[in-house]
PDB file of N, CA and C in Angstrom:
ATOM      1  N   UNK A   1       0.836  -1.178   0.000  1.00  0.00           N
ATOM      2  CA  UNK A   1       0.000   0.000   0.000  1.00  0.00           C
ATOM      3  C   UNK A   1       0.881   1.242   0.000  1.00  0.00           C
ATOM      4  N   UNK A   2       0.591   2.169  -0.705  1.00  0.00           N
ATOM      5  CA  UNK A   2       1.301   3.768  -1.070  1.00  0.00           C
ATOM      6  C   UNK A   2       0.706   4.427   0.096  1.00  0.00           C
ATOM      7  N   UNK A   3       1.846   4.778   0.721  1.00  0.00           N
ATOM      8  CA  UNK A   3       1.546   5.518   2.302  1.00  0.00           C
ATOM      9  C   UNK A   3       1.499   6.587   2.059  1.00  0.00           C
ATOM     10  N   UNK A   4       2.131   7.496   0.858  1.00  0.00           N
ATOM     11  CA  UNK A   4       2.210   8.786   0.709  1.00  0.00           C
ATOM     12  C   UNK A   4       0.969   9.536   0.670  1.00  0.00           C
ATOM     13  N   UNK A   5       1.330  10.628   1.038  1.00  0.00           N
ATOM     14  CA  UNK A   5       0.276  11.545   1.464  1.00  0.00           C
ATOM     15  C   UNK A   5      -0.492  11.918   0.207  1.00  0.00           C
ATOM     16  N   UNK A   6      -1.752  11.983   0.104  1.00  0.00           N
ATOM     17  CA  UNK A   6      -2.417  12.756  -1.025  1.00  0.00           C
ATOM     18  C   UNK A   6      -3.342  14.213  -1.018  1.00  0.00           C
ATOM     19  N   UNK A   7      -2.789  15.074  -1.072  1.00  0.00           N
ATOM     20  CA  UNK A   7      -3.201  16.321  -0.941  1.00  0.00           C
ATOM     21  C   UNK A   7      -4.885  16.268  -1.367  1.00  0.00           C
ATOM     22  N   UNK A   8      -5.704  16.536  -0.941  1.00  0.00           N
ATOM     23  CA  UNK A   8      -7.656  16.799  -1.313  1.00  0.00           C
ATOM     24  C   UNK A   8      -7.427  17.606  -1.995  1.00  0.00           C
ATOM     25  N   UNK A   9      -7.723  18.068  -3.526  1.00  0.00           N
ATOM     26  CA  UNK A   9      -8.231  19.322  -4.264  1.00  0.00           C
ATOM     27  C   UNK A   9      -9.512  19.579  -4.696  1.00  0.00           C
ATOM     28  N   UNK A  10      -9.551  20.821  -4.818  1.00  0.00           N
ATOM     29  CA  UNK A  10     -11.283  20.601  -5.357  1.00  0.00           C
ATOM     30  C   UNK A  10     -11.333  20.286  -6.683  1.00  0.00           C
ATOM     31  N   UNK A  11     -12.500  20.212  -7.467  1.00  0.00           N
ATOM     32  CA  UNK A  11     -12.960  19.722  -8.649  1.00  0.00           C
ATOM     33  C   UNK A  11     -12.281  20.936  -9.385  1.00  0.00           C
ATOM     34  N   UNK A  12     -12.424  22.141  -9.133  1.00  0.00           N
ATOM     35  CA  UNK A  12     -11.603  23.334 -10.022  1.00  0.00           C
ATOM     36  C   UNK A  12     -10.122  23.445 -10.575  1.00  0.00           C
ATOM     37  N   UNK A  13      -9.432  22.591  -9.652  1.00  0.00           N
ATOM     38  CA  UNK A  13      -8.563  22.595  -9.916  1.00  0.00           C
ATOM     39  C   UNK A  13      -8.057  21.276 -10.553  1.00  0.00           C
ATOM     40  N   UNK A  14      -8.620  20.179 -10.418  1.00  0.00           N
ATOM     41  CA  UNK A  14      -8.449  19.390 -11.244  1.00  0.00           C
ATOM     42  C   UNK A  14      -9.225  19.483 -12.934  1.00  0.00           C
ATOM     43  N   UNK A  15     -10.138  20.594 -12.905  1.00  0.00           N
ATOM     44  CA  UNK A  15     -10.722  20.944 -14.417  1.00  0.00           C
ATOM     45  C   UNK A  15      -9.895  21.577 -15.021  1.00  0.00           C
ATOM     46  N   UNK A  16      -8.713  22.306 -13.943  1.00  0.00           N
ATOM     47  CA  UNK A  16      -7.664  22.895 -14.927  1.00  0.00           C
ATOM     48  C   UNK A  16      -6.426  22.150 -14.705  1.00  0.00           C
ATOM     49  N   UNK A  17      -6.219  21.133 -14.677  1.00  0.00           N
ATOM     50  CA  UNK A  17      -4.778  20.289 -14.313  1.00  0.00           C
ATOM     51  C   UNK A  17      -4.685  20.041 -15.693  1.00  0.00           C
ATOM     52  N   UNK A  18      -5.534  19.574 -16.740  1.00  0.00           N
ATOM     53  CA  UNK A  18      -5.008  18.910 -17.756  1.00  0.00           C
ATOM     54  C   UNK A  18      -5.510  20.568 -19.305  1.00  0.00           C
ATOM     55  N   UNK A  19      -4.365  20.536 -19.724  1.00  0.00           N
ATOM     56  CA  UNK A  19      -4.131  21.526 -20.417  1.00  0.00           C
ATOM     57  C   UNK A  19      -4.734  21.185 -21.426  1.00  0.00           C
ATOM     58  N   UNK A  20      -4.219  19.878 -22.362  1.00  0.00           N
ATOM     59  CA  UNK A  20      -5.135  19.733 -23.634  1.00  0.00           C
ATOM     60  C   UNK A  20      -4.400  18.349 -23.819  1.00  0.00           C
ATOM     61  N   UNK A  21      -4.703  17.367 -25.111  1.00  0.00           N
ATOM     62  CA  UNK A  21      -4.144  16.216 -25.787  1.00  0.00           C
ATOM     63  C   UNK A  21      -2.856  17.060 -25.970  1.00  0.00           C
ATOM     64  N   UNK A  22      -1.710  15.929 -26.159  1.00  0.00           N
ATOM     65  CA  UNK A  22      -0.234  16.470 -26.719  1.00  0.00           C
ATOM     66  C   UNK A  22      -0.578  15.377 -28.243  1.00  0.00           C
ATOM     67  N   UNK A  23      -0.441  16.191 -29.372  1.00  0.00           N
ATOM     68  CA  UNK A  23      -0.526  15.198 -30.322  1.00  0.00           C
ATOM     69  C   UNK A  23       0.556  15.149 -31.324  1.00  0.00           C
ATOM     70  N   UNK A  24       1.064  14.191 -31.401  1.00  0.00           N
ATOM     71  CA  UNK A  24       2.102  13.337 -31.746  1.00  0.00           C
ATOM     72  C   UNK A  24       2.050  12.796 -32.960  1.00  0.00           C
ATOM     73  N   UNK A  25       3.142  12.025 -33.438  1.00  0.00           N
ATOM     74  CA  UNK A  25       3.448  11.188 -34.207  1.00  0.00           C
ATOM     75  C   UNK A  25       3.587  10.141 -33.203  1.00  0.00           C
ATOM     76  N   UNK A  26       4.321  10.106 -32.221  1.00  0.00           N
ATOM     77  CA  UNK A  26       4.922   9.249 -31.272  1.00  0.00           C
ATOM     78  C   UNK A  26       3.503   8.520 -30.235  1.00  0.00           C
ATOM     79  N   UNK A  27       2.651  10.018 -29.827  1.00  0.00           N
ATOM     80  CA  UNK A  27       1.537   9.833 -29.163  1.00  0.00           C
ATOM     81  C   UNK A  27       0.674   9.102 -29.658  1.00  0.00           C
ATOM     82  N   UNK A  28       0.367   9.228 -30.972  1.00  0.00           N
ATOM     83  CA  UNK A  28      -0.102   8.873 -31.870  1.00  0.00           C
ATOM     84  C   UNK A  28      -0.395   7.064 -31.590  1.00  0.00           C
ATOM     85  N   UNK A  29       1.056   6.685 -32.246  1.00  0.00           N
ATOM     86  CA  UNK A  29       1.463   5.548 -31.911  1.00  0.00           C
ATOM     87  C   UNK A  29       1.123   4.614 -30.576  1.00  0.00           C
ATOM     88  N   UNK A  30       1.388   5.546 -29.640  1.00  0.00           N
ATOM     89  CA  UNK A  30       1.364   4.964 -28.058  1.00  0.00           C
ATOM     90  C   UNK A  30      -0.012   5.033 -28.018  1.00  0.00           C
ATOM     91  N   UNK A  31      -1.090   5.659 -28.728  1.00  0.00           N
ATOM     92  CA  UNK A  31      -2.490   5.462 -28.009  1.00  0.00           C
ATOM     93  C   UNK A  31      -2.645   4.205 -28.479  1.00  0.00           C
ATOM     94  N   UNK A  32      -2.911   3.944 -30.038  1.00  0.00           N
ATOM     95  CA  UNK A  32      -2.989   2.733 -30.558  1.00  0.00           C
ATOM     96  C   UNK A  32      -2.846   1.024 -29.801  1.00  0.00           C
ATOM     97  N   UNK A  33      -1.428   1.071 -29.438  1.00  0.00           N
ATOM     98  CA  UNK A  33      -0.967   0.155 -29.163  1.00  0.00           C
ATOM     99  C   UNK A  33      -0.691  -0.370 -27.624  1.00  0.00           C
ATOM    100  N   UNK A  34      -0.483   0.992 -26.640  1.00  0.00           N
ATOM    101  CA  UNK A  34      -0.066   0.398 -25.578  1.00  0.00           C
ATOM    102  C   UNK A  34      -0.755   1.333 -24.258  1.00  0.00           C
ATOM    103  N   UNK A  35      -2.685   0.969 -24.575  1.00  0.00           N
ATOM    104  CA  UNK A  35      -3.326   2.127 -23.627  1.00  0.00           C
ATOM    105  C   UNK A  35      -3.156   3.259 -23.330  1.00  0.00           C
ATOM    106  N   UNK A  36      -2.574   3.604 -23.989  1.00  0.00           N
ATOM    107  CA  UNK A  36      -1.406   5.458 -22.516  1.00  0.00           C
ATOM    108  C   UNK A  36      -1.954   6.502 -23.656  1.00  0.00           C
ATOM    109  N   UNK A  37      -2.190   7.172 -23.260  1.00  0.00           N
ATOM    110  CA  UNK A  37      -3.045   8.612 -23.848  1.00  0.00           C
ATOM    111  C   UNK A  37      -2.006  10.002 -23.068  1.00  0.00           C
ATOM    112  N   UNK A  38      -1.402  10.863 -24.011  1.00  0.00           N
ATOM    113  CA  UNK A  38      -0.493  12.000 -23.918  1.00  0.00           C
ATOM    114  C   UNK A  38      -1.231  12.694 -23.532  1.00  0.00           C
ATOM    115  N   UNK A  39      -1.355  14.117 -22.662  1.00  0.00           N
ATOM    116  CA  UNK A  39      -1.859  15.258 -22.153  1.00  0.00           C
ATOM    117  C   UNK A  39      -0.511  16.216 -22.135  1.00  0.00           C
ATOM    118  N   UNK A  40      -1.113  17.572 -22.387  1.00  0.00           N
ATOM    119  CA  UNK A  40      -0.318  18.233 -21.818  1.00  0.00           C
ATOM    120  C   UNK A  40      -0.736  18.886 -20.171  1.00  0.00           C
ATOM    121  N   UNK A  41      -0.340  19.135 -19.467  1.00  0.00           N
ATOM    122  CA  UNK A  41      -0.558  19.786 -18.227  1.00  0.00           C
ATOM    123  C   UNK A  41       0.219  20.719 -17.404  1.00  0.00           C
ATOM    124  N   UNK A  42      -0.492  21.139 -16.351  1.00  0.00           N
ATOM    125  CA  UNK A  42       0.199  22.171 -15.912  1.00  0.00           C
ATOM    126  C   UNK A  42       1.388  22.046 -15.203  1.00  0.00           C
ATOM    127  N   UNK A  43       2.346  22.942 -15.272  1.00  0.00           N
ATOM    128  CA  UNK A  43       3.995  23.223 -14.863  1.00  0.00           C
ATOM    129  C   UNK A  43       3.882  22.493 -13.222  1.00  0.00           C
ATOM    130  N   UNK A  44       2.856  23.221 -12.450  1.00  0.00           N
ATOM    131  CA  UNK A  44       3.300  22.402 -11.123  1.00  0.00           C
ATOM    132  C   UNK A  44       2.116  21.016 -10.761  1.00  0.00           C
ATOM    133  N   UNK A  45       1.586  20.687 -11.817  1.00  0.00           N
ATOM    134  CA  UNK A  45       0.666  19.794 -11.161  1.00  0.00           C
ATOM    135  C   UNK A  45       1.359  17.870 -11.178  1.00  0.00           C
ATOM    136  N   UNK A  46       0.705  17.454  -9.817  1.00  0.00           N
ATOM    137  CA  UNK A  46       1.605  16.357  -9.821  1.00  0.00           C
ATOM    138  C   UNK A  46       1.020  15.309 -10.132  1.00  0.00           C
ATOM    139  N   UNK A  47       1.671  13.708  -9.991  1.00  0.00           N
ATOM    140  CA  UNK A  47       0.809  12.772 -10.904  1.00  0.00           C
ATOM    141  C   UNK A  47      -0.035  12.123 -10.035  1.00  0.00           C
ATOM    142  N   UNK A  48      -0.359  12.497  -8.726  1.00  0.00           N
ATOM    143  CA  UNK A  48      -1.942  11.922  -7.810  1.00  0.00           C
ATOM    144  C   UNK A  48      -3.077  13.132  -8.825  1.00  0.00           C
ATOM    145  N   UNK A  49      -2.672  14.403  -8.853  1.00  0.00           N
ATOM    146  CA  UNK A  49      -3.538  15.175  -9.671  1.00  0.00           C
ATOM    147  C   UNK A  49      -3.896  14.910 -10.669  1.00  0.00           C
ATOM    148  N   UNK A  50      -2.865  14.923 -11.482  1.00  0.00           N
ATOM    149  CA  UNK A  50      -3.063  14.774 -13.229  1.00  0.00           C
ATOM    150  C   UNK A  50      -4.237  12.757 -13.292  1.00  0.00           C
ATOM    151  N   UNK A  51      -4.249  11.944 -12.378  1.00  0.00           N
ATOM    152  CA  UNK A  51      -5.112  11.036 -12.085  1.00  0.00           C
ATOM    153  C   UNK A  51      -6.064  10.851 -11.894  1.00  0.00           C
ATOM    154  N   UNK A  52      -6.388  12.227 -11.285  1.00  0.00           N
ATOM    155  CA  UNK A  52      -7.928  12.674 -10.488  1.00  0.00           C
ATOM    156  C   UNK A  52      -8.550  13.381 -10.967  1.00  0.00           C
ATOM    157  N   UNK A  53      -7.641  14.253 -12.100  1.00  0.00           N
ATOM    158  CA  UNK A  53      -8.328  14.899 -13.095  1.00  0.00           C
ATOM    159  C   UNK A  53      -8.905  14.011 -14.052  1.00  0.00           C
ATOM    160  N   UNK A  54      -7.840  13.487 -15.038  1.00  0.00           N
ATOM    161  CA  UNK A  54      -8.171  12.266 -16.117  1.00  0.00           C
ATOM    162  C   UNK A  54      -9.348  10.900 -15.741  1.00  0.00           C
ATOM    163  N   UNK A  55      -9.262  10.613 -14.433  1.00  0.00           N
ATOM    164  CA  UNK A  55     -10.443   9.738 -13.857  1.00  0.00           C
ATOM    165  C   UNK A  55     -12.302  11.001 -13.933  1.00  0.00           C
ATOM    166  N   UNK A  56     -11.882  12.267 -13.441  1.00  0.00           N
ATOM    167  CA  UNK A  56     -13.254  12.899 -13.207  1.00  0.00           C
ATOM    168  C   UNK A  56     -13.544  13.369 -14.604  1.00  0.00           C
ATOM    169  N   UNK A  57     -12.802  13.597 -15.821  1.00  0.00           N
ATOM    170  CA  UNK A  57     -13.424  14.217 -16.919  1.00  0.00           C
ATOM    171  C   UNK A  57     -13.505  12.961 -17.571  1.00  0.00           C
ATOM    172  N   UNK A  58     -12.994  11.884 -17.905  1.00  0.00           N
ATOM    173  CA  UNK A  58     -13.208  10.650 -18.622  1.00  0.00           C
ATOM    174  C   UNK A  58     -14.230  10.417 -17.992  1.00  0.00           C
ATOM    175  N   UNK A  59     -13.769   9.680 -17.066  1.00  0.00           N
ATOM    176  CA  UNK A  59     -14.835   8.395 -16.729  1.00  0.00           C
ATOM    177  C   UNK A  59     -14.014   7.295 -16.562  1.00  0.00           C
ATOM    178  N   UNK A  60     -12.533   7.205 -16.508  1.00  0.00           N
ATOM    179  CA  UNK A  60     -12.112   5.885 -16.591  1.00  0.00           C
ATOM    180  C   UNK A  60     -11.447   4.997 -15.491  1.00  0.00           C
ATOM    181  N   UNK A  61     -10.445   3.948 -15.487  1.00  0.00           N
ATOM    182  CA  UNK A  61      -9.705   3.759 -14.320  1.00  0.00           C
ATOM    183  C   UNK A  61      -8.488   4.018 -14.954  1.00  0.00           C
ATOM    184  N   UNK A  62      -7.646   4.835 -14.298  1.00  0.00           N
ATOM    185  CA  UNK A  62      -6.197   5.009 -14.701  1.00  0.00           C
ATOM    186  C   UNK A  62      -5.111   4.048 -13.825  1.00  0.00           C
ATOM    187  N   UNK A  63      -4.243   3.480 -14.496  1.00  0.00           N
ATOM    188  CA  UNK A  63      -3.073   2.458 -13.706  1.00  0.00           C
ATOM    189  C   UNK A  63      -2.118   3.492 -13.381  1.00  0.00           C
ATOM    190  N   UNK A  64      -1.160   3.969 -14.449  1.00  0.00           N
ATOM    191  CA  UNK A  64      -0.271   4.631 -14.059  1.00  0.00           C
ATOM    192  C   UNK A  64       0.429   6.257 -14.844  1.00  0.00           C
ATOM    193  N   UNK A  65       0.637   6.549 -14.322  1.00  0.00           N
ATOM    194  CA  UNK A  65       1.103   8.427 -14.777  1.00  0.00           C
ATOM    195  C   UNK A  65       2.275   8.713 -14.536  1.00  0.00           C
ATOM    196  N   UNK A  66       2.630   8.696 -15.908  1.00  0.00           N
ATOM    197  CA  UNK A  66       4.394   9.261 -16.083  1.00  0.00           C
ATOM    198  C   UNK A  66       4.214  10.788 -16.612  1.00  0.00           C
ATOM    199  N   UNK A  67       5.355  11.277 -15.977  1.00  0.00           N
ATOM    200  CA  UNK A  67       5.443  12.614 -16.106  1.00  0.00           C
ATOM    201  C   UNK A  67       7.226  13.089 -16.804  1.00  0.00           C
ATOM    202  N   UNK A  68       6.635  14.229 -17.720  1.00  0.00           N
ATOM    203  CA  UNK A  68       8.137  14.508 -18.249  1.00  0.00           C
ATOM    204  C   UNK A  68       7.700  16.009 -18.574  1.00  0.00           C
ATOM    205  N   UNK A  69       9.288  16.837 -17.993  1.00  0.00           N
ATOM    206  CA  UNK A  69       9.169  18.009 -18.158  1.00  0.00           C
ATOM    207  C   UNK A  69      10.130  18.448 -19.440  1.00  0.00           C
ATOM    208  N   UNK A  70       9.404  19.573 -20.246  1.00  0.00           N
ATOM    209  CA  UNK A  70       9.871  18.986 -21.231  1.00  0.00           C
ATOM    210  C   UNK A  70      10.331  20.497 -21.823  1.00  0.00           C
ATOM    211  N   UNK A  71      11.808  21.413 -22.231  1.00  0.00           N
ATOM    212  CA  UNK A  71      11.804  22.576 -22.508  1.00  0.00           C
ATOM    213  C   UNK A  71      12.306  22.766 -23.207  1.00  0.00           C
ATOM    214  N   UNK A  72      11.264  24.165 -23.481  1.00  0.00           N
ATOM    215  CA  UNK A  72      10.998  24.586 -25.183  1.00  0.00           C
ATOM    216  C   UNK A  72      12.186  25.239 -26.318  1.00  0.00           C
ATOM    217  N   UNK A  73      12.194  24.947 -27.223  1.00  0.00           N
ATOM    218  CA  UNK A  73      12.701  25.195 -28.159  1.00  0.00           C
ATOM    219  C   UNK A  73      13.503  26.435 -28.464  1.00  0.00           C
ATOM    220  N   UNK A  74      14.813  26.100 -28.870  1.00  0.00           N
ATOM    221  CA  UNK A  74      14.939  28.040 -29.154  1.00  0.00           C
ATOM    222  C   UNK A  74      14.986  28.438 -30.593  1.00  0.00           C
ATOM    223  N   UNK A  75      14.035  29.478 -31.025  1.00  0.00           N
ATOM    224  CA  UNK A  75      13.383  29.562 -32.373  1.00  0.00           C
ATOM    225  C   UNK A  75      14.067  31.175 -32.503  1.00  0.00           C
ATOM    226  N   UNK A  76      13.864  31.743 -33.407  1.00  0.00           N
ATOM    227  CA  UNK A  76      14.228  32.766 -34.892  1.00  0.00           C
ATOM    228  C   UNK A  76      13.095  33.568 -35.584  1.00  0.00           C
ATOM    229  N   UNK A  77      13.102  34.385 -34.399  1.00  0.00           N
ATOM    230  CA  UNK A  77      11.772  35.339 -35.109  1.00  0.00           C
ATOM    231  C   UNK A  77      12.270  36.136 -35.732  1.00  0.00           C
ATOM    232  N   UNK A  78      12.704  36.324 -37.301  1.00  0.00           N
ATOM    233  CA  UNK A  78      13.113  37.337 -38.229  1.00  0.00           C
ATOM    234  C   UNK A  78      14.605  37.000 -37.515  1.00  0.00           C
ATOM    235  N   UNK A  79      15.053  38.737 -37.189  1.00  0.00           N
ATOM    236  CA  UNK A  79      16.422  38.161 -36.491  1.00  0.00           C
ATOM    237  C   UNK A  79      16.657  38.603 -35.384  1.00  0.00           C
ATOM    238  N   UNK A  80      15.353  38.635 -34.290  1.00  0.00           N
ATOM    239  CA  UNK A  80      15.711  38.142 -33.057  1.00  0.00           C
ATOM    240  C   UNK A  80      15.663  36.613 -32.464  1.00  0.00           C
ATOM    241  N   UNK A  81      16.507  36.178 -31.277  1.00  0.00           N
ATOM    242  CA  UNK A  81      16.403  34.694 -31.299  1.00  0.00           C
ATOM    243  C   UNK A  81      15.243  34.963 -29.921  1.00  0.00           C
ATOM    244  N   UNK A  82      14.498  33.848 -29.965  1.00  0.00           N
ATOM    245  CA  UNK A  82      13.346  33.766 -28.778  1.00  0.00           C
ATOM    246  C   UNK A  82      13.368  32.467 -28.496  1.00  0.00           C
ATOM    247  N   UNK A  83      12.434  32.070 -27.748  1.00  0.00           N
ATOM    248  CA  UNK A  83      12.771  30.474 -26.751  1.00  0.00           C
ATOM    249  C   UNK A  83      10.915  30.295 -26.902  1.00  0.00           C
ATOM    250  N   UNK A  84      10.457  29.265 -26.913  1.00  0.00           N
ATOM    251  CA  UNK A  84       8.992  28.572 -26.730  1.00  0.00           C
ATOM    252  C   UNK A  84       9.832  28.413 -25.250  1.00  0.00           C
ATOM    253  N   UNK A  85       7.979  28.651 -24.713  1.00  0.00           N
ATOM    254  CA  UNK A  85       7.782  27.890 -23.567  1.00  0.00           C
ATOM    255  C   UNK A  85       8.149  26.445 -23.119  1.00  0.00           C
ATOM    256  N   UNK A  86       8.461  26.626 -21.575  1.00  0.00           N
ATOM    257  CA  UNK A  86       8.461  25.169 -21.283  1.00  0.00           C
ATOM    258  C   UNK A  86       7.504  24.220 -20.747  1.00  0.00           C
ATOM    259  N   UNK A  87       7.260  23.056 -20.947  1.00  0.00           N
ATOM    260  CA  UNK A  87       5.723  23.000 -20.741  1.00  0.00           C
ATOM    261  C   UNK A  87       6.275  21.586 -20.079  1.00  0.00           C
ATOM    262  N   UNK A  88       4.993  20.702 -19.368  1.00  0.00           N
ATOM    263  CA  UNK A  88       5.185  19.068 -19.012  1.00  0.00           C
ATOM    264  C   UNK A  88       3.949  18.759 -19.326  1.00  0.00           C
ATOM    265  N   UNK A  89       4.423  17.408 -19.802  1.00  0.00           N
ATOM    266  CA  UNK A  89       3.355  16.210 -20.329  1.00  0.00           C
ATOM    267  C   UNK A  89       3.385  14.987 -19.635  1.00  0.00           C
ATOM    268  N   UNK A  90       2.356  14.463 -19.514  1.00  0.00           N
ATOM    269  CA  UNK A  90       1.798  13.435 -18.714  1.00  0.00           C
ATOM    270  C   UNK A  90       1.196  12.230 -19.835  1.00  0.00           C
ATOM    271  N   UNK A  91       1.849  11.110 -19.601  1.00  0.00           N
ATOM    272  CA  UNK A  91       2.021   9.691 -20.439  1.00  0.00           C
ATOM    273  C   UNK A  91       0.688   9.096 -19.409  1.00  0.00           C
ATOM    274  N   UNK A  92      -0.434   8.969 -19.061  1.00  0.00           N
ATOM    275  CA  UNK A  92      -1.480   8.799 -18.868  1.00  0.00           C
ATOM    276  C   UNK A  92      -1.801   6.884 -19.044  1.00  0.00           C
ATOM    277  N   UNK A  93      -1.573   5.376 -18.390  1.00  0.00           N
ATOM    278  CA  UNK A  93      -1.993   4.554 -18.885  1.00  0.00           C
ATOM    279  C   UNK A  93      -3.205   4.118 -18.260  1.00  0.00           C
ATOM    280  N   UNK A  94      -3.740   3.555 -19.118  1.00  0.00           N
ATOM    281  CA  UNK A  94      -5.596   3.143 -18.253  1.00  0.00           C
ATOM    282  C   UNK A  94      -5.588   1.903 -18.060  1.00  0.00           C
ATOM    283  N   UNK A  95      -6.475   1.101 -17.489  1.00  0.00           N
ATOM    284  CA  UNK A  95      -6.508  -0.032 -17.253  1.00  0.00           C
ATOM    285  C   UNK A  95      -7.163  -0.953 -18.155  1.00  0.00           C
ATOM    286  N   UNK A  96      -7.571  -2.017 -18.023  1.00  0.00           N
ATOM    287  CA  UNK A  96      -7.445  -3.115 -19.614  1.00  0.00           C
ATOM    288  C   UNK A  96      -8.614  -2.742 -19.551  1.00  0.00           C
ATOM    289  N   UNK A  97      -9.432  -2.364 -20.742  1.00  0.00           N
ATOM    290  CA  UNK A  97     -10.708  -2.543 -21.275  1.00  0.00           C
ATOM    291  C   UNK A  97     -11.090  -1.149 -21.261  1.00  0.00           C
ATOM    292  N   UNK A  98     -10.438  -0.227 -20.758  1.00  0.00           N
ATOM    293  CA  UNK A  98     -10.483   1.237 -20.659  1.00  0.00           C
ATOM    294  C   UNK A  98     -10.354   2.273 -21.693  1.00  0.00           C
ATOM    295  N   UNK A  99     -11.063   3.225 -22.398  1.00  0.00           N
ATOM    296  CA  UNK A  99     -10.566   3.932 -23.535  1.00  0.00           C
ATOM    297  C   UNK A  99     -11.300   5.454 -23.306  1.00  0.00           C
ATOM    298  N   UNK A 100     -10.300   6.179 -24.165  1.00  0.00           N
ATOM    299  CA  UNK A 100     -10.782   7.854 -24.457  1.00  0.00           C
ATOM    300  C   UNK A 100     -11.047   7.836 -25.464  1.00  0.00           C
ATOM    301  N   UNK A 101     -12.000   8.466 -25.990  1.00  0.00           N
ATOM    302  CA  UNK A 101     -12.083   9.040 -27.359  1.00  0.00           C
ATOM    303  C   UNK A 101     -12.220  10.617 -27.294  1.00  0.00           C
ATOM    304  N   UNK A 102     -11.328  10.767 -27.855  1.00  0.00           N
ATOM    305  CA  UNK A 102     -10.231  11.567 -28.093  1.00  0.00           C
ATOM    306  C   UNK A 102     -10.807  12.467 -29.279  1.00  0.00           C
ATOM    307  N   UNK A 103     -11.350  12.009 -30.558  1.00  0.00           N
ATOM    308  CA  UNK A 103     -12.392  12.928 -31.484  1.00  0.00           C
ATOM    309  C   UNK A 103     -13.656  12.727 -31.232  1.00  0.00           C
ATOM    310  N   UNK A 104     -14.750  13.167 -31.822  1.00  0.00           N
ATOM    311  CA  UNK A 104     -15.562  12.488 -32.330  1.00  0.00           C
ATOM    312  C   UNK A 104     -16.073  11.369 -32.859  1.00  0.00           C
ATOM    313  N   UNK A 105     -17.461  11.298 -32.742  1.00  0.00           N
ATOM    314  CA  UNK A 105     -17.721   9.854 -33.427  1.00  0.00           C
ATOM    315  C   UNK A 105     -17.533   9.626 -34.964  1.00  0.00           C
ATOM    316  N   UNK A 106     -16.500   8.867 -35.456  1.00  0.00           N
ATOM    317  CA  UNK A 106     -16.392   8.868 -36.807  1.00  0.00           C
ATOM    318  C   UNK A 106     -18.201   8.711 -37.961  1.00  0.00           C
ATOM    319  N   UNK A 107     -18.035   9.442 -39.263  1.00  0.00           N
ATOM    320  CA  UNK A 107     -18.828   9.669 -39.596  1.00  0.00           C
ATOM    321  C   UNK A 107     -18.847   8.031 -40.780  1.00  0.00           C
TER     322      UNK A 107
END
């Protein structure tokens, strides 16, 4: 049993823990084949959160939540140099028989 402490949040803040899908080539791949659904999320939120979010807006059972912080790019606006943000994403896996849909219902 996981003794660690789990902080209570309210529902507000888990409506804003998960930022949006991260969509991939790679993500892509990983939904397909090996349950785990990409999110992006917020800079300080942790992975009991990013769980409690993805369980209350799905509907699903989540197994496990990997987290990677991940920083941004340095890009070339004309000819000043600028930096993208740094952002973290959350590798999201669900349990067997579990799914998101992620678009719409195909037509």
């Amino acid at each position: 049993m996981n003794t660690a402490k789990i902080v209570k949040v309210g529902k507000e803040r888990l409506m804003s823990v998960l930022v949006g899908p991260h969509v991939s080539e790679k993500s892509a791949r990983i939904s397909e084949g090996a349950n785990q659904f990409v999110f992006r999320v917020l800079r300080d939120a942790t992975k009991p959160e990013i769980k409690a979010a993805v369980e209350l807006m799905f509907e699903v059972k989540v197994d496990g939540v990997q987290v990677v912080n991940t920083e941004g790019k340095t890009k070339r606006f004309g000819q000043r140099i600028g930096r993208r943000q740094d952002f973290k994403k959350a590798y999201v896996r669900l349990a067997a028989g579990q799914t998101i849909e992620m678009a719409g219902p195909q037509a």
